[in-house]
Protein backbone atom coordinates (compact mmCIF):
# COMPACT_ATOMS: atom_id res chain seq x y z
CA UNK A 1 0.00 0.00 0.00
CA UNK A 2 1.39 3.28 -1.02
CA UNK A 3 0.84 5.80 1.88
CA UNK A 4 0.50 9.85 0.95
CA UNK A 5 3.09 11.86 2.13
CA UNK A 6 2.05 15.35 3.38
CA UNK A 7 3.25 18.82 1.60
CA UNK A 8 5.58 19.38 4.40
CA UNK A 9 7.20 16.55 4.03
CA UNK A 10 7.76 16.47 0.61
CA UNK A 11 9.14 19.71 0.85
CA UNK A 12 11.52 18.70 3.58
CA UNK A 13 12.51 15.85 1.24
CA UNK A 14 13.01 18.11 -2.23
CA UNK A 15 14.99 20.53 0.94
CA UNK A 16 17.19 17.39 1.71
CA UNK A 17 17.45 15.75 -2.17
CA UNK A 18 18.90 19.32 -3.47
CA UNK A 19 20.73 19.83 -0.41
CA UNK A 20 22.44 16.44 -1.60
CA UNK A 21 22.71 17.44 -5.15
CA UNK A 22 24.43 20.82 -4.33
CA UNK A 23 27.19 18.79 -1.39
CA UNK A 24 27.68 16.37 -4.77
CA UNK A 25 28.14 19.46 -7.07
CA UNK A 26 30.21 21.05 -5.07
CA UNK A 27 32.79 17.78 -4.54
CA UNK A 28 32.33 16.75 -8.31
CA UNK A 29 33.74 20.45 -9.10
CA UNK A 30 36.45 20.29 -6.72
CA UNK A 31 37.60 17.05 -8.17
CA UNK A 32 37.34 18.18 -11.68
CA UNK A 33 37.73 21.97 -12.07
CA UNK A 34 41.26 23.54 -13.06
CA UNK A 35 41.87 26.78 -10.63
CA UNK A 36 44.95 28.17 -12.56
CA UNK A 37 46.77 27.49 -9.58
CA UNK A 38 50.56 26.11 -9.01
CA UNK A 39 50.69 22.94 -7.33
CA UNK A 40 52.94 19.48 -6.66
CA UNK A 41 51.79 16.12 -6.99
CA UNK A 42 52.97 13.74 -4.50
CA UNK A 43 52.66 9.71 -4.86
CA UNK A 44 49.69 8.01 -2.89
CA UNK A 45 52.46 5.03 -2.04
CA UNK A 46 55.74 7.14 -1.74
CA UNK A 47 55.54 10.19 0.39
CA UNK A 48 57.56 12.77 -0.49
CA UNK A 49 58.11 11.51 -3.98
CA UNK A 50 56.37 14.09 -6.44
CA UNK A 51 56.12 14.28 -9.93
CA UNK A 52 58.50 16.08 -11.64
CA UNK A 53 59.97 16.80 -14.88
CA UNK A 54 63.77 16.01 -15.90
CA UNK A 55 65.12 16.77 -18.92
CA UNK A 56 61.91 16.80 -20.06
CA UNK A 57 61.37 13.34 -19.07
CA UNK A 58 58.90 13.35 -16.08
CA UNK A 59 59.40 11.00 -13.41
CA UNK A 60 58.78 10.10 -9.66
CA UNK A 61 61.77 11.99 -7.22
CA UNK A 62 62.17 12.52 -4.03
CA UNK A 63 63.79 16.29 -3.45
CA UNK A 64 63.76 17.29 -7.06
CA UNK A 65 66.54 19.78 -8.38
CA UNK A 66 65.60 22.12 -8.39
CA UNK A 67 62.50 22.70 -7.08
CA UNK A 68 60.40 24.53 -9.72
CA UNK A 69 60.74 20.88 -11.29
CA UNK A 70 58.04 19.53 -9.39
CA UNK A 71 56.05 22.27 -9.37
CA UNK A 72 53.14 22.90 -12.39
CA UNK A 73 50.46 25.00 -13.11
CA UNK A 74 47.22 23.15 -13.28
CA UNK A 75 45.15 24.82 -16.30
CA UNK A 76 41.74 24.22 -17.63
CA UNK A 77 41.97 21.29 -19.98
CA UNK A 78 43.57 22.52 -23.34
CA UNK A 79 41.16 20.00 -25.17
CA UNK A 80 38.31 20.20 -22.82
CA UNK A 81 37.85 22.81 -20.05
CA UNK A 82 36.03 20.74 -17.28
CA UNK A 83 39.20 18.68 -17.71
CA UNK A 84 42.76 19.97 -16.73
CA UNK A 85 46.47 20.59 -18.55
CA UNK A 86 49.20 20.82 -16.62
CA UNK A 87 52.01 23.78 -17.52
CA UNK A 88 54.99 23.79 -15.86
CA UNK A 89 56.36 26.57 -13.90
CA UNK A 90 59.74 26.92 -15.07
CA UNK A 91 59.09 26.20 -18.35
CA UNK A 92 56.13 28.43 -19.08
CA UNK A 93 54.17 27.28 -22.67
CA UNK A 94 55.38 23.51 -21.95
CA UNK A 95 52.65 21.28 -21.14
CA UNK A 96 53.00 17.71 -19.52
CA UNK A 97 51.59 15.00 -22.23
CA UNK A 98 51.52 11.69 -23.02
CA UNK A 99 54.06 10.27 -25.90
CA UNK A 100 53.60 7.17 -27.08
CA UNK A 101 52.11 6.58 -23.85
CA UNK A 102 55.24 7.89 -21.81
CA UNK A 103 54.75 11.22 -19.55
CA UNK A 104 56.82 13.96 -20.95
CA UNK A 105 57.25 17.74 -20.72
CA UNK A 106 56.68 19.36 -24.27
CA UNK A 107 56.23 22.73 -25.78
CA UNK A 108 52.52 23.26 -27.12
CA UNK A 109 52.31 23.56 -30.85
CA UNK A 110 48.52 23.97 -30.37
CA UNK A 111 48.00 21.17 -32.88
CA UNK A 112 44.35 19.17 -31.91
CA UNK A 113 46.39 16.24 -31.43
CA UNK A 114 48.48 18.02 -28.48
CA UNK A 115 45.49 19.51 -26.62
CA UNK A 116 44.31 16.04 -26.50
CA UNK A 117 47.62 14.33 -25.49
CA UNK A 118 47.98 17.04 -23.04
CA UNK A 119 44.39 17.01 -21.49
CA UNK A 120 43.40 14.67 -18.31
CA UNK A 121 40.29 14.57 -16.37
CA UNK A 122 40.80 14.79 -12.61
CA UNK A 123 38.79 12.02 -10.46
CA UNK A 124 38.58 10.95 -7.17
CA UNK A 125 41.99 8.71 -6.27
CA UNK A 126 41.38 5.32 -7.27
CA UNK A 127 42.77 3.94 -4.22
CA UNK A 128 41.53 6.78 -1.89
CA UNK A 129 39.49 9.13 -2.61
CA UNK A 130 40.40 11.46 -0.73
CA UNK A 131 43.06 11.54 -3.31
CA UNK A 132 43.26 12.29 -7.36
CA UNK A 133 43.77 10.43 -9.98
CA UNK A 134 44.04 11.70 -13.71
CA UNK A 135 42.18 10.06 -16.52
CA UNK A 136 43.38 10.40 -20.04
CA UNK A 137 41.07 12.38 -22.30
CA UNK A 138 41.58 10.87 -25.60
CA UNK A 139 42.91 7.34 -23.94
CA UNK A 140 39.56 7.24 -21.08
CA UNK A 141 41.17 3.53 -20.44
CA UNK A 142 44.50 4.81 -19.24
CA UNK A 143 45.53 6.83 -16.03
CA UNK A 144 49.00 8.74 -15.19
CA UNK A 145 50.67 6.20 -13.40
CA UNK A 146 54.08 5.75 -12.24
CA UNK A 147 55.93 2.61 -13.11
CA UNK A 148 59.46 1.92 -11.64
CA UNK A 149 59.43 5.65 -11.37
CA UNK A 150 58.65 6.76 -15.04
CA UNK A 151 55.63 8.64 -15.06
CA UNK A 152 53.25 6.45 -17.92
CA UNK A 153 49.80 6.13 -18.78
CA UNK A 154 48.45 2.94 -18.41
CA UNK A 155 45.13 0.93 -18.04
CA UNK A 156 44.55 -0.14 -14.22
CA UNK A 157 44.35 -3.88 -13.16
CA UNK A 158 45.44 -4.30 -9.83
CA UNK A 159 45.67 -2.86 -6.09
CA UNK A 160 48.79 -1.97 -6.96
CA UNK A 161 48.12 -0.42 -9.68
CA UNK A 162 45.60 2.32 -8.34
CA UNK A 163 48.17 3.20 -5.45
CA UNK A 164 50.44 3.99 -8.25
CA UNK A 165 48.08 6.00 -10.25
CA UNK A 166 46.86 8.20 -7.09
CA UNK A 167 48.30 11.65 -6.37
CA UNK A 168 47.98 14.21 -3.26
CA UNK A 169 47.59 17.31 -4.72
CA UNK A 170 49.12 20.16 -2.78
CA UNK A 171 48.02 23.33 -3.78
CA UNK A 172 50.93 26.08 -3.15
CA UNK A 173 48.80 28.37 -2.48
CA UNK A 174 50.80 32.08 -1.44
CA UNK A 175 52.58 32.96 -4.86
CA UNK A 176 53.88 35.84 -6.37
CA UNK A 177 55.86 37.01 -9.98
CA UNK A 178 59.19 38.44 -10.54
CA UNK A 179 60.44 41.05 -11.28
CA UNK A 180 59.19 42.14 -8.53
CA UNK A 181 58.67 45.64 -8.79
CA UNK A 182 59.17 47.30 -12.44
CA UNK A 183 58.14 50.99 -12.00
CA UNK A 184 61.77 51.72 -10.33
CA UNK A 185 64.78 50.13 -11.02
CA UNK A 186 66.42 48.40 -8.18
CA UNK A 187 69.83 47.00 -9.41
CA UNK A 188 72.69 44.61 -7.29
CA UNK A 189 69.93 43.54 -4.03
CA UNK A 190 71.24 42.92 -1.50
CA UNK A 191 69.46 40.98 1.46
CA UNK A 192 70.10 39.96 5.38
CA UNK A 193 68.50 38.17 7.57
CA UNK A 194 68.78 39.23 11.06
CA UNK A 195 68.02 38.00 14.64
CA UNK A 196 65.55 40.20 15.27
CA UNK A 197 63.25 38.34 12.67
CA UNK A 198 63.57 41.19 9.82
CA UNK A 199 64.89 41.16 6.41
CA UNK A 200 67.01 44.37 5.30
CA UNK A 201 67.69 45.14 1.85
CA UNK A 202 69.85 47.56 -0.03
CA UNK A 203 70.52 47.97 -3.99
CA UNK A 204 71.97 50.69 -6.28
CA UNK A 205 69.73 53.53 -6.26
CA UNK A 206 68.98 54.94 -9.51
CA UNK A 207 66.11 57.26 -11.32
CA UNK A 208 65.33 57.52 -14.82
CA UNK A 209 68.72 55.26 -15.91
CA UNK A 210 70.84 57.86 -13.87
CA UNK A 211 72.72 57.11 -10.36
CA UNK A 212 71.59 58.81 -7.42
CA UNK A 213 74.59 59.42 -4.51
CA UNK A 214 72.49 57.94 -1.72
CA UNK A 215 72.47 54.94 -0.08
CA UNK A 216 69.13 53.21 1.01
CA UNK A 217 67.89 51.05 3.05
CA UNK A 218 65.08 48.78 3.40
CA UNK A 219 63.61 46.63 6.13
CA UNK A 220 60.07 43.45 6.34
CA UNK A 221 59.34 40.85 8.12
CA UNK A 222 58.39 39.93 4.12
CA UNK A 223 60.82 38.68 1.82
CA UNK A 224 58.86 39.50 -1.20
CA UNK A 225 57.30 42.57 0.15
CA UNK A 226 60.62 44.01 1.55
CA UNK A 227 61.56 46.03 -1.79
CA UNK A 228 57.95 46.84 -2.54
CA UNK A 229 56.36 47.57 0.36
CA UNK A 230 58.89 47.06 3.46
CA UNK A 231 59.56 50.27 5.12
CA UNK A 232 62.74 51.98 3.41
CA UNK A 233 65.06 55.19 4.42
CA UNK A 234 67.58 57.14 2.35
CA UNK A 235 70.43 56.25 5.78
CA UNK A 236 73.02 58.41 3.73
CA UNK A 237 73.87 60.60 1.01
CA UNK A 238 77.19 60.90 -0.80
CA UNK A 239 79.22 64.27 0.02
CA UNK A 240 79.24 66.91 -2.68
CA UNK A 241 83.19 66.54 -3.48
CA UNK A 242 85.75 64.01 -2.65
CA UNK A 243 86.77 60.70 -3.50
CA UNK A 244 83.37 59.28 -2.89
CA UNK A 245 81.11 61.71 -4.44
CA UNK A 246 79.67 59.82 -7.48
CA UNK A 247 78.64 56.17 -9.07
CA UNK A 248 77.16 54.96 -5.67
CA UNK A 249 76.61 51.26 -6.42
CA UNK A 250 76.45 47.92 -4.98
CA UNK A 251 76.07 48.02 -0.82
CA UNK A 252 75.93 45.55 1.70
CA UNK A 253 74.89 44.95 5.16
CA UNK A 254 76.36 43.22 7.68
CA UNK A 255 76.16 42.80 11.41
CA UNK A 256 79.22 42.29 12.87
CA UNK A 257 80.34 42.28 16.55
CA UNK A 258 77.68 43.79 17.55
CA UNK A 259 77.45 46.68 14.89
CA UNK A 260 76.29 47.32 11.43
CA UNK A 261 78.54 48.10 8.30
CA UNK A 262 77.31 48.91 5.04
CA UNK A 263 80.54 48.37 2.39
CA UNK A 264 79.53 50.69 -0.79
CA UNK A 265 81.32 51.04 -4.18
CA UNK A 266 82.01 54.92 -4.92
CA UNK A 267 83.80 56.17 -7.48
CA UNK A 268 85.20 52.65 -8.52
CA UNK A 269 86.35 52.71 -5.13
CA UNK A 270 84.99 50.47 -2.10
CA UNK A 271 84.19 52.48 1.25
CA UNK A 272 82.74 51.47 4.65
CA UNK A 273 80.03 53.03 7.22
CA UNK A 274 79.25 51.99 10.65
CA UNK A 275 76.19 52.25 12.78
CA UNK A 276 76.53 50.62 16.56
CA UNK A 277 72.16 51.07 16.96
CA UNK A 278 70.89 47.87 17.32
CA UNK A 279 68.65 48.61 14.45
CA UNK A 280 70.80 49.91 11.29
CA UNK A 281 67.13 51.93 10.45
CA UNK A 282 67.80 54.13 13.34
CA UNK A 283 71.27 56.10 14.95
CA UNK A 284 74.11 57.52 13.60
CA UNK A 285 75.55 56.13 10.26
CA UNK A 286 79.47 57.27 10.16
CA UNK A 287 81.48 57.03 6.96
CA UNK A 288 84.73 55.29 7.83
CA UNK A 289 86.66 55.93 4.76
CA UNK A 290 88.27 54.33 2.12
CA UNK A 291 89.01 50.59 2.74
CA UNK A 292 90.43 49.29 -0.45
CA UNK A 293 93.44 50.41 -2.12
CA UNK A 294 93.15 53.71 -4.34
CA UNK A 295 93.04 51.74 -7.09
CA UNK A 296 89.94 50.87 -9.25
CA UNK A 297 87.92 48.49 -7.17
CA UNK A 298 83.95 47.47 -6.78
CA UNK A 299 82.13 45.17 -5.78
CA UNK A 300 83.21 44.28 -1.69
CA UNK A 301 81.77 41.41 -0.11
CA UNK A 302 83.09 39.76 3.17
CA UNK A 303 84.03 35.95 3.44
CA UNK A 304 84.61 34.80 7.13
CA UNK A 305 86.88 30.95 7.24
CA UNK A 306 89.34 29.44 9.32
CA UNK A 307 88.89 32.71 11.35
CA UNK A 308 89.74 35.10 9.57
CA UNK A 309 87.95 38.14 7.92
CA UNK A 310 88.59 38.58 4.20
CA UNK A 311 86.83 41.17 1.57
CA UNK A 312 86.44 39.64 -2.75
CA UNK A 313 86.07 42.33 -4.62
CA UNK A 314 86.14 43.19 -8.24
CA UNK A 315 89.68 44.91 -9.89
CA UNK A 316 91.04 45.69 -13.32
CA UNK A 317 93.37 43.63 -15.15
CA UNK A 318 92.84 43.09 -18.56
CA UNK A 319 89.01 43.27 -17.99
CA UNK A 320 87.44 42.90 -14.55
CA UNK A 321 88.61 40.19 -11.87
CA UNK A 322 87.99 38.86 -8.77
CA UNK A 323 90.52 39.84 -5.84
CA UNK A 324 90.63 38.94 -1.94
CA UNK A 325 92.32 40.52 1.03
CA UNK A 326 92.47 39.68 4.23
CA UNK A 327 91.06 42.06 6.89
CA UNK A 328 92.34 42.82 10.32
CA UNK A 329 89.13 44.46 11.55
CA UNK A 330 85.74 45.38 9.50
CA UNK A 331 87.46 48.57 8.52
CA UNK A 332 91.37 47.62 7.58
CA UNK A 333 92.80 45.72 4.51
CA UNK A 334 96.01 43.89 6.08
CA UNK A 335 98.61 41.94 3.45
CA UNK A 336 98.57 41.17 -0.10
CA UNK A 337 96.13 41.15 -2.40
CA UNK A 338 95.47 37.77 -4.83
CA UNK A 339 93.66 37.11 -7.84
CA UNK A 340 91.68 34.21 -7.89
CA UNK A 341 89.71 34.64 -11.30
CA UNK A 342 89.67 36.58 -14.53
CA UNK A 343 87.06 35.94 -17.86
CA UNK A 344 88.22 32.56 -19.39
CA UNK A 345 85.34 31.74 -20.80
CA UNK A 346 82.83 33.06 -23.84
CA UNK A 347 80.04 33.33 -21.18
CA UNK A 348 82.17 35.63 -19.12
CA UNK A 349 83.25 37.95 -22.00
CA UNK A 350 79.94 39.46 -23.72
CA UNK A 351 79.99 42.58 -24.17
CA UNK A 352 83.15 42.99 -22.06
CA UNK A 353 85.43 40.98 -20.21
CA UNK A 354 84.00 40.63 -16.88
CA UNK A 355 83.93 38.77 -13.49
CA UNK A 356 82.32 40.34 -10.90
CA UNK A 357 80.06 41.05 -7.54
CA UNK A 358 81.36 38.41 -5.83
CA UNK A 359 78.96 36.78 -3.04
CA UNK A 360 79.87 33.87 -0.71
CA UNK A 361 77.68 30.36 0.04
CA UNK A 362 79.37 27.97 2.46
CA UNK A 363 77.65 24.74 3.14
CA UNK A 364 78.52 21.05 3.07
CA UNK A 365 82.71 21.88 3.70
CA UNK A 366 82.39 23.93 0.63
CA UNK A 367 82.77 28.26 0.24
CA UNK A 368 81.46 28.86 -2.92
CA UNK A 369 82.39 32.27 -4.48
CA UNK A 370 79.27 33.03 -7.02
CA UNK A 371 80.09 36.33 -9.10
CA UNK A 372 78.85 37.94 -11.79
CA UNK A 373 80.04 37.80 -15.23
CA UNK A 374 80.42 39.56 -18.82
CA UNK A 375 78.79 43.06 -19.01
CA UNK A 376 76.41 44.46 -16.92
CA UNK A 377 74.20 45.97 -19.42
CA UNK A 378 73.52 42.88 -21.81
CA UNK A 379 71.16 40.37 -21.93
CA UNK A 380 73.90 38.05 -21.11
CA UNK A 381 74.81 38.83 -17.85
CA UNK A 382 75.23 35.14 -16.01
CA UNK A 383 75.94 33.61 -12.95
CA UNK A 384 79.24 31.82 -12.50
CA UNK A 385 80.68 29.76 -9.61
CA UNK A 386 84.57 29.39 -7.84
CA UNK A 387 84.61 26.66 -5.39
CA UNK A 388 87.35 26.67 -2.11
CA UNK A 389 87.44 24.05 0.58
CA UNK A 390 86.09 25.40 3.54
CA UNK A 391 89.41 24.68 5.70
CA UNK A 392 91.90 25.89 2.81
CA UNK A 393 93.66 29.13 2.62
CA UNK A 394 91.46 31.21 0.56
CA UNK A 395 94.20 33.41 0.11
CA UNK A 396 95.96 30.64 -2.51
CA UNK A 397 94.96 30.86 -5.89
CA UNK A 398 94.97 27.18 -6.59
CA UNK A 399 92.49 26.68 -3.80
CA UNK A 400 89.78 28.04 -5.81
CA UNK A 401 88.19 25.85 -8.82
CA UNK A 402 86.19 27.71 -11.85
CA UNK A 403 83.28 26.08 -12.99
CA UNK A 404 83.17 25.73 -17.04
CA UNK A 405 79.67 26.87 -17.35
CA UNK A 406 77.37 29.56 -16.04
CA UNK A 407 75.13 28.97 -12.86
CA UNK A 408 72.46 30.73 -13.68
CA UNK A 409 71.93 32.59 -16.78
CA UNK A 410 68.67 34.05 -19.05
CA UNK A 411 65.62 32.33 -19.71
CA UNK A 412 63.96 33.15 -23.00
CA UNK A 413 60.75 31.15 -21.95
CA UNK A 414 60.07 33.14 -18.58
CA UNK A 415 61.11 36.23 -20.14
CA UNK A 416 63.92 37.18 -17.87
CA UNK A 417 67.57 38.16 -18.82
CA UNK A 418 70.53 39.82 -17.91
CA UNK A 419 70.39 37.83 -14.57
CA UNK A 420 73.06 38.68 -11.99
CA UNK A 421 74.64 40.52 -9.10
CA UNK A 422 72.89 38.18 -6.34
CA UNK A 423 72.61 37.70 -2.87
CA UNK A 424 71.62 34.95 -0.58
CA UNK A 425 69.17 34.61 2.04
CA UNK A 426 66.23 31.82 4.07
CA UNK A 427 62.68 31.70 4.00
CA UNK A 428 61.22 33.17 7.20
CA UNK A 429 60.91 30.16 8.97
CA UNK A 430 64.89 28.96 7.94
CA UNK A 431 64.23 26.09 5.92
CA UNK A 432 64.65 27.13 2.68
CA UNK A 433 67.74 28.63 0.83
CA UNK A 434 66.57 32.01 -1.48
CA UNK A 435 68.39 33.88 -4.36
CA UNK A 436 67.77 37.30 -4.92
CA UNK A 437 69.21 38.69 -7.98
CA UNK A 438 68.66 41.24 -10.25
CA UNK A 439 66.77 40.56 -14.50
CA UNK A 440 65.75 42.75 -17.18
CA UNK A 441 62.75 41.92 -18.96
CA UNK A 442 63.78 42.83 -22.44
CA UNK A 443 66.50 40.53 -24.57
CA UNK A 444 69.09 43.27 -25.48
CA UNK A 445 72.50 43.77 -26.00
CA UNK A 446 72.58 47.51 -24.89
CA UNK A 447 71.33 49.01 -21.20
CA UNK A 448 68.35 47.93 -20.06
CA UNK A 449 66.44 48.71 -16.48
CA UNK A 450 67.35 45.70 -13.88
CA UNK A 451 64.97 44.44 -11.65
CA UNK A 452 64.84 42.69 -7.94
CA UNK A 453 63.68 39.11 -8.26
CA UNK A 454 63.96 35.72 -6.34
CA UNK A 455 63.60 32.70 -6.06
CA UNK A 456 64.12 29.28 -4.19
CA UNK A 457 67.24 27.28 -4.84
CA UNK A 458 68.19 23.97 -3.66
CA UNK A 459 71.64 21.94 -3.23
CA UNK A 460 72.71 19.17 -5.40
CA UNK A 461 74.20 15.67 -4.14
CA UNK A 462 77.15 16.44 -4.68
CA UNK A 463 76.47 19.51 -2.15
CA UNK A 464 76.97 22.17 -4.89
CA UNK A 465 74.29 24.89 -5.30
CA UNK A 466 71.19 24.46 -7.63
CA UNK A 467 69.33 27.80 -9.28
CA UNK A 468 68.41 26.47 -12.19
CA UNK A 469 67.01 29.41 -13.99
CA UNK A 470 65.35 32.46 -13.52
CA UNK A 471 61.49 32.09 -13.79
CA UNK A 472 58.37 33.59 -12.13
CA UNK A 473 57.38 36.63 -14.70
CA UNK A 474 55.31 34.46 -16.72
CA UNK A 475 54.19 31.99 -13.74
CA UNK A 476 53.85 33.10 -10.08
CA UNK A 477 56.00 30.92 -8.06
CA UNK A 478 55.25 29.89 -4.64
CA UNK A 479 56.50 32.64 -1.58
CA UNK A 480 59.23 31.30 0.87
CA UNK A 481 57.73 28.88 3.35
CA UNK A 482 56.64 30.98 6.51
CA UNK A 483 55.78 33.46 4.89
């Protein structure tokens, strides 16, 4: 006997039933909609193994180098838009697709046959779903899968099978784009990192291409933020005559026993101020003079080993080099000076022959010396590397091993050249290594306006520093963690 069913409670029930269909609306979108965000996909069965492209192979790894590797932009679906594409970050217009079944990382010729390679529909995790798993679009049998590590697409048979073929999808969720701020140029950053849980920045100051005498500082509890919107102060201004009057360029802050120092190129010369406030932002700044021979010299950064205090800088010899001198206090050269590298290489010697602004990694029982090299104003400006034991005498020539190829150079596909005169720095929470460099966005061999950007680097096996490339105009990349 079928029993009526009051108005009230039919409506209750239609209440409930669309209540239901909107909860399953909302979870099929979530499974299925691309957000245009940047995100990593980690293996259901091997945590902390994500996807990741090499070589433009794509694979299963466990601390991919470098990071923007494992890191891809999930787009709506090139063939079909309530699928998803995935672009990668470093390698903006370059699309993960399947070849002959086989997972690889290839530019998109927009050809029918690409979108459709390229395309995936996201589901619920075949082995949890709680989890993803991605379908192929013009292959509905197959799934991405990993098998012995190679990233595949394959039909599903097995257990084992579905573990292999579901992903945790991590969204990175805080990004932002380099340059990072192109309505003033902001040449040679420099960053530190200090106790008191702020980042303080310098650079060259210029306006309208020209150099301005001043030197300024800048100071956020933001990484990205701290040449954009930290709090800044012109802390000094070049005198009106004298040896340090002009071409203001390339500071740097240190704390050191207990007082600040700010070592500033002038006049192709390298001078020195000192503050003893406990923040640099506020007291007296005195200029302490010349501290490098009067000779032509730029470029002054300090390397601390085997106890002993020792300034790199960048000298004249047949194009520009890369000195050292030992220091007897923050403000005193003390001995000889030694060259430890000069342009050798093609990379080093566009435009002009030059190494410089020297900057210092240790880690891992290594000092790595990572300067700056050909000229300044081309596209071509690079990243190279000098390596030193970190118990050797840096002070011997033959201590110090060039690297045959750049470090870090331009990248045509993100749009970002010229990239040089770095510094180094962590994440706000210490667990991650940053670069913070200077790019122009236009491919030129003549002057362009430079840039601040950054990035995350890692560290190879071999315990040798890993920047890749410069990327994150085209693609945001994800902020440092803790921030």
């Amino acid at each position: 006997m079928v029993r009526s069913i009051s108005f009230k409670k039919w409506s209750a029930l239609l209440c409930v039933l669309a209540l239901l269909a909107g909860v399953f609306s909302v979870a099929s979108t979530a499974v299925s909609a691309a957000t245009n965000r940047v995100e990593r996909l980690e293996a259901y069965n091997y945590a902390g193994y994500f996807l990741r492209h090499a070589d433009m192979a794509v694979r299963l790894d466990s601390n991919p180098a470098p990071i923007y590797d494992s890191r891809f932009v999930e787009r709506p679906g090139l063939a079909d838009s309530s699928c998803v594409s995935f672009e990668s970050v470093n390698y903006p217009g370059y699309y993960l697709r399947h070849v002959d079944f086989v997972l690889k990382l290839v530019k998109n010729d927009n050809s029918a046959l690409f979108k459709q390679d390229a395309t995936f529909k996201r589901v619920p995790g075949l082995a949890n779903s709680s989890y993803a798993s991605f379908q192929s679009y013009n292959y509905p049998d197959r799934y991405i899968r990993h098998v012995n590590f190679v990233a595949q697409i394959t039909t599903i048979s097995t257990d084992a099978d579905k573990s292999d073929a579901t992903f945790k999808v991590t969204e990175e969720a805080n990004t932002f784009n380099n340059p990072r701020d192109t309505s003033v140029e902001k040449p040679d950053p420099w960053v530190f990192k200090h106790t008191d849980g702020y980042y303080y920045g310098m650079h060259t100051v210029m306006q309208n291409g020209q150099y301005i005498p001043q030197l300024k500082l800048y100071k956020s509890k933001s990484l990205t933020n701290l040449f954009t919107t930290g709090t800044s102060k012109v802390i000094w201004t070049a005198p009106s005559s004298g040896w340090n009057n002009r071409d203001i360029w390339a500071p740097e802050l240190y704390w050191i026993n207990n007082a600040w120092y700010i070592y500033y190129s002038a006049n192709c010369r390298i001078g020195v101020l000192s503050n003893s406030s406990a923040d640099p932002m506020s007291g007296t700044w005195t200029d302490r003079g010349r501290i490098s021979p009067d000779i032509w010299a730029i470029d002054g950064t300090i390397l601390n080993q085997n106890g002993k205090m020792y300034m790199l800088w960048s000298g004249q010899n047949n194009g520009q080099v890369i000195n050292i001198t030992q220091m007897s206090s923050p403000t005193t050269f003390t001995g000889p000076t030694v060259q430890i590298s000069e342009p050798s290489y093609s990379w080093e010697t566009q435009g002009l022959r030059v190494n410089e602004g020297p900057e210092i990694l240790q880690r891992n029982g290594k000092t790595f010396c990572i300067y700056s090299a050909s000229y300044c104003a081309t596209q071509y400006y690079a990243l190279g590397m000098l390596t030193c034991s970190s118990t050797a005498d840096p002070m011997v020539r033959s201590n110090w091993t060039k690297s045959p190829n750049p470090l870090f150079q331009a990248s045509p596909e993100d749009g970002l050249y010229g990239t040089g005169h770095c510094s180094f720095t962590k994440s706000p929470d210490g667990t991650q290594d940053w670069l913070v460099y200077h790019a122009t966005t236009v491919p030129s061999s003549s002057y362009q306006p430079r840039y601040v950007a950054m990035q995350q680097f890692v560290w190879n096996s071999d315990g040798t520093p890993n920047f890749w490339g410069p990327c994150g105009r085209k693609i945001a990349i994800p902020k440092p963690s803790g921030e």
